[in-house]
Protein backbone atom coordinates (compact mmCIF):
# COMPACT_ATOMS: atom_id res chain seq x y z
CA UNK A 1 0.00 0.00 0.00
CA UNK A 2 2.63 2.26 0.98
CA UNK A 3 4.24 1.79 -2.61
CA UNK A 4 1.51 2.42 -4.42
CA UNK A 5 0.27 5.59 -2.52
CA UNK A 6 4.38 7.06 -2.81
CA UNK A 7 3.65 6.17 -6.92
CA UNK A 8 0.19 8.03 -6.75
CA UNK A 9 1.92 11.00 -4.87
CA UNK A 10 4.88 11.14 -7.06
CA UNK A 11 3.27 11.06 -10.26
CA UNK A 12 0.33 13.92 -9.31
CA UNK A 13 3.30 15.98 -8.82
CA UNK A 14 5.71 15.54 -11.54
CA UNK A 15 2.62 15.91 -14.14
CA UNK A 16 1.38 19.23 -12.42
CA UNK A 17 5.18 20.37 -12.18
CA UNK A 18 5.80 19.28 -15.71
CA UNK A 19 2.50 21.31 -17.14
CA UNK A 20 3.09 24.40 -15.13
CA UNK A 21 6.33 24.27 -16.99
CA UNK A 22 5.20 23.91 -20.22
CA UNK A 23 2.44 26.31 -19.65
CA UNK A 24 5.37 28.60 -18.74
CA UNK A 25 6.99 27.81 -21.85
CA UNK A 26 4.01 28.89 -23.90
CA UNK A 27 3.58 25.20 -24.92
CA UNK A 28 -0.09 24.40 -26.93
CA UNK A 29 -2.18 21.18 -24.94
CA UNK A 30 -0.36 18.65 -26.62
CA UNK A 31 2.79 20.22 -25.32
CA UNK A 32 1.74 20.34 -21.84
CA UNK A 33 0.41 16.24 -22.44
CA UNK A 34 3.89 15.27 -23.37
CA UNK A 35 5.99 16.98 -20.81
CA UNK A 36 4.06 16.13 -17.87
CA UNK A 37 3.92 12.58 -18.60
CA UNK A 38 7.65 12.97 -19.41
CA UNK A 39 8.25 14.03 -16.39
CA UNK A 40 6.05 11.77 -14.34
CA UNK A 41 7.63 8.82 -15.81
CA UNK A 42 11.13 9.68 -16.94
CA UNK A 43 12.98 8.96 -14.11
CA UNK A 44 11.30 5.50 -13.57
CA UNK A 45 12.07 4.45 -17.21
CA UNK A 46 15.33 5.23 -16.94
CA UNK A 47 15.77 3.56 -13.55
CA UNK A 48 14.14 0.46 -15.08
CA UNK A 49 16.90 0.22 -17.60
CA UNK A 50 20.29 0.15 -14.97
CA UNK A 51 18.57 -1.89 -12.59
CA UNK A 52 17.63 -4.53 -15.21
CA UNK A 53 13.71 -4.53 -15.58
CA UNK A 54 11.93 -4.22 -18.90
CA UNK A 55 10.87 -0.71 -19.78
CA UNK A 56 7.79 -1.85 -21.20
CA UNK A 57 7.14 -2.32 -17.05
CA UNK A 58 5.59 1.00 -17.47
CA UNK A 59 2.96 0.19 -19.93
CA UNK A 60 1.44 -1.86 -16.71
CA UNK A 61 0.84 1.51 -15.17
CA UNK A 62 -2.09 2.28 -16.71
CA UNK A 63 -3.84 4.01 -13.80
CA UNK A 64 -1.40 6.03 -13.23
CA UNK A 65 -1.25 7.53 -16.53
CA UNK A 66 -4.71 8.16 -15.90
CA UNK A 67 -4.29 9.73 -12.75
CA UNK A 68 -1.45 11.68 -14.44
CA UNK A 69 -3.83 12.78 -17.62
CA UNK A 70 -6.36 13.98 -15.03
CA UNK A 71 -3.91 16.12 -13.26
CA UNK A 72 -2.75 18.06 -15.78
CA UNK A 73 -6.08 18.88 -17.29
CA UNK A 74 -7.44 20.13 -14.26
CA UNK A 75 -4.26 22.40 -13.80
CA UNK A 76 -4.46 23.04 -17.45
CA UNK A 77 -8.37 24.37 -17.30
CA UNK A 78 -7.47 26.32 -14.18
CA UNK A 79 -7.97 30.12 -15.11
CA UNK A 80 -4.49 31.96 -15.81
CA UNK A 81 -4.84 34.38 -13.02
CA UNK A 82 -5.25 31.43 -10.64
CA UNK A 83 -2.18 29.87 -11.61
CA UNK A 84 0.61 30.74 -8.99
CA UNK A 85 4.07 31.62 -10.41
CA UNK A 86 5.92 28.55 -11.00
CA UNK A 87 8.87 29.89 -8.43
CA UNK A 88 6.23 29.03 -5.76
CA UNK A 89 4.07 26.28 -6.41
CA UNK A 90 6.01 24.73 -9.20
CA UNK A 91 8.78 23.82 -7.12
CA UNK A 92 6.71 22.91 -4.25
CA UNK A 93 5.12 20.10 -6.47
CA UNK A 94 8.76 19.04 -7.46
CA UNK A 95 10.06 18.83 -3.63
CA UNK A 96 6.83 16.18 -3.38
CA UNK A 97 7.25 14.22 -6.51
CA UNK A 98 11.26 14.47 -5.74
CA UNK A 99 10.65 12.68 -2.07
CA UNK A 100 7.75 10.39 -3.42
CA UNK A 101 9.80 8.84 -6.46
CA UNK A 102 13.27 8.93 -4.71
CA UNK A 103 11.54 6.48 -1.87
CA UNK A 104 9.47 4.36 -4.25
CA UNK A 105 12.66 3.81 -6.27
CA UNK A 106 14.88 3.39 -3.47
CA UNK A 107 12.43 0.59 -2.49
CA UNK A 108 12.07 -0.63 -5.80
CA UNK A 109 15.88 -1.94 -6.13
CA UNK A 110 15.79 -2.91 -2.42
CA UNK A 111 12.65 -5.29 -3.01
CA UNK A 112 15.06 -6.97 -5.96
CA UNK A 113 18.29 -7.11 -3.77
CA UNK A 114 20.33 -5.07 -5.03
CA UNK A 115 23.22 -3.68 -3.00
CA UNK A 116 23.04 -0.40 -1.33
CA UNK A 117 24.69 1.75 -4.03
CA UNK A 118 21.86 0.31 -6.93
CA UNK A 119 19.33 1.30 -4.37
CA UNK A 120 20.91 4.79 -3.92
CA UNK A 121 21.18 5.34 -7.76
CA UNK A 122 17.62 4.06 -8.24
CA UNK A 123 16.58 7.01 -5.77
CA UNK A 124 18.85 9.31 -7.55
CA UNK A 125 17.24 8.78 -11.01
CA UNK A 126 13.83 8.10 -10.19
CA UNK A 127 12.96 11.35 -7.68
CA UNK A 128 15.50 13.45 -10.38
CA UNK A 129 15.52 11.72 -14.02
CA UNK A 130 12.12 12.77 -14.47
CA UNK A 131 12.57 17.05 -13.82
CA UNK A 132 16.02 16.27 -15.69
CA UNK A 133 14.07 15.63 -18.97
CA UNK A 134 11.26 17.92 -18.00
CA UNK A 135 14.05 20.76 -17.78
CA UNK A 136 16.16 19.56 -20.88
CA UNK A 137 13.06 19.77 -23.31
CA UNK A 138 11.77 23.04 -22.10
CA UNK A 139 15.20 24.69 -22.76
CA UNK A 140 16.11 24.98 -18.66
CA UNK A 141 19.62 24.45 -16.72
CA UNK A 142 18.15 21.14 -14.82
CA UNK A 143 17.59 22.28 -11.56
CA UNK A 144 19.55 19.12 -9.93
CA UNK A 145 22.82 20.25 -11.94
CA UNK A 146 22.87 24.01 -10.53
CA UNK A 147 20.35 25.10 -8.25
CA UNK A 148 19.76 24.73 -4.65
CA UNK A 149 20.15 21.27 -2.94
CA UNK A 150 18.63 18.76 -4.56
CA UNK A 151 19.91 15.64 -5.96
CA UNK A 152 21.51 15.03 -2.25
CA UNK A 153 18.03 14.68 -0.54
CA UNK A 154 17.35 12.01 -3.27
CA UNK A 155 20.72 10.30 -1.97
CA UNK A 156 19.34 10.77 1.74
CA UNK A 157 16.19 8.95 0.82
CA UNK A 158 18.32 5.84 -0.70
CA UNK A 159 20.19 5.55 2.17
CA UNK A 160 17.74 5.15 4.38
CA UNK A 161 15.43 2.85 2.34
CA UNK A 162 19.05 1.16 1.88
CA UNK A 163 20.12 0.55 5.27
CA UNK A 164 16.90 -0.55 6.44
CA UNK A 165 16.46 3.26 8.47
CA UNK A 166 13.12 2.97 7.16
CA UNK A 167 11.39 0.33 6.39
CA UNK A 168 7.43 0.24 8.21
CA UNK A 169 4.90 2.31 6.30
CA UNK A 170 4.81 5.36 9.16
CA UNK A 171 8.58 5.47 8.67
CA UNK A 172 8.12 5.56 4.94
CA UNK A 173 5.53 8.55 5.56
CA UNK A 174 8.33 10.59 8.03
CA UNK A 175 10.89 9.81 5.65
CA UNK A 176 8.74 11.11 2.59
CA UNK A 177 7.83 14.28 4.72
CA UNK A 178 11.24 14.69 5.85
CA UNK A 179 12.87 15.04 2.64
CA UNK A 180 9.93 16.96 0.54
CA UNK A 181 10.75 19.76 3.82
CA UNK A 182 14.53 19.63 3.13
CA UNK A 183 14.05 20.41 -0.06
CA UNK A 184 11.21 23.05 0.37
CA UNK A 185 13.61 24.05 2.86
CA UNK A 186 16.66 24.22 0.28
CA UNK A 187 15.24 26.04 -2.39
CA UNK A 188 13.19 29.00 -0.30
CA UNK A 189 16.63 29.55 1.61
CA UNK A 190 18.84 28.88 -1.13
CA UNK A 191 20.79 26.58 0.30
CA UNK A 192 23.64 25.08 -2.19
CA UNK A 193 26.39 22.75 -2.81
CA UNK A 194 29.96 24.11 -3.03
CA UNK A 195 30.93 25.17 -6.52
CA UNK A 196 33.45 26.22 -8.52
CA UNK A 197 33.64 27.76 -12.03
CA UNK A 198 36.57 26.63 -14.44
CA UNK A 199 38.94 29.61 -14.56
CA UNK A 200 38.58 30.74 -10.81
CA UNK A 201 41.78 32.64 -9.59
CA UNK A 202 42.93 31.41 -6.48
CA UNK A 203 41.41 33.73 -3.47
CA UNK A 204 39.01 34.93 -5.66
């Protein structure tokens, strides 16, 4: 159950985060269509493919394309003015579908066995892979590549689906809640990751 409500979660997010983008982006409905079910299934696909199951896996998610294809026609028939800037509400629907899909992957390559690093990588690509596309085709920097913390909360979730942190259903739920604030958190405070630029002149 808690799998499937983490999937549910995840993908209401990604689709709404991928059509506010695309509504941004001045995309027509078809537009919106394809990049929020881009980004709501993105990262899984590309999951399924390093930790060895069949992409066509995805095909079995038929609900959830539905419950995807609902989402983004209600945000789509929302009324312009209603429409928060995607700075606020955009990125709160990415710090959800972020913690939802990070879990649900990292739980994913735990249920097959893999070790602890598959299970961290399956976090990393399915809470990120999915706003990495998203960003790519609507001409963005991805925001895990340059922008407040955000691939490392992915991490956090892996490692504690990985090492067995968090493993009943209510620790699911704090760990989901936990990592959605951290990266609320991140982004409104601007919180980063060290940096440098090629070039930099020492004590500069």
């Amino acid at each position: 159950m808690t799998w499937e409500i983490l999937s549910i979660i995840g993908t209401i997010a990604f689709a709404i985060s991928g059509a506010i983008v695309a509504m941004e982006e001045e995309y027509d409905l078809l537009g919106v269509y394809i990049l929020g079910i881009v980004t709501a299934f993105g990262g899984g696909a590309v999951r399924n493919l390093l930790i060895g199951v069949p992409v066509s896996a995805l095909w079995e998610q038929g609900s959830l394309f539905l419950v995807a294809l609902v989402s983004m026609t209600i945000v789509y028939l929302f009324p312009k003015q209603m429409l928060p800037p995607w700075k606020r509400w955009g990125n709160f629907f990415d710090a959800l579908g972020l913690s939802a899909f990070a879990i649900q992957g990292a739980l994913y390559a735990a249920k097959m066995g893999h070790p602890l690093s598959a299970v961290i990588v399956a976090a990393v690509l399915t809470g990120s892979g999915g706003g990495i596309i998203r960003d790519v085709l609507a001409g963005r920097k991805p925001l895990v590549l340059h922008a407040e913390i955000y691939a490392a909360w992915a991490i956090l979730a892996g490692i504690a689906v990985g090492l067995k942190w968090a493993e009943s259903p209510v620790e699911l739920y704090v760990l989901f809640i936990a990592v959605a604030a951290l990266r609320i958190l991140s982004y409104t405070y601007g919180w980063k990751l060290p940096r440098r630029a090629v070039g930099e002149k020492a004590g500069g």
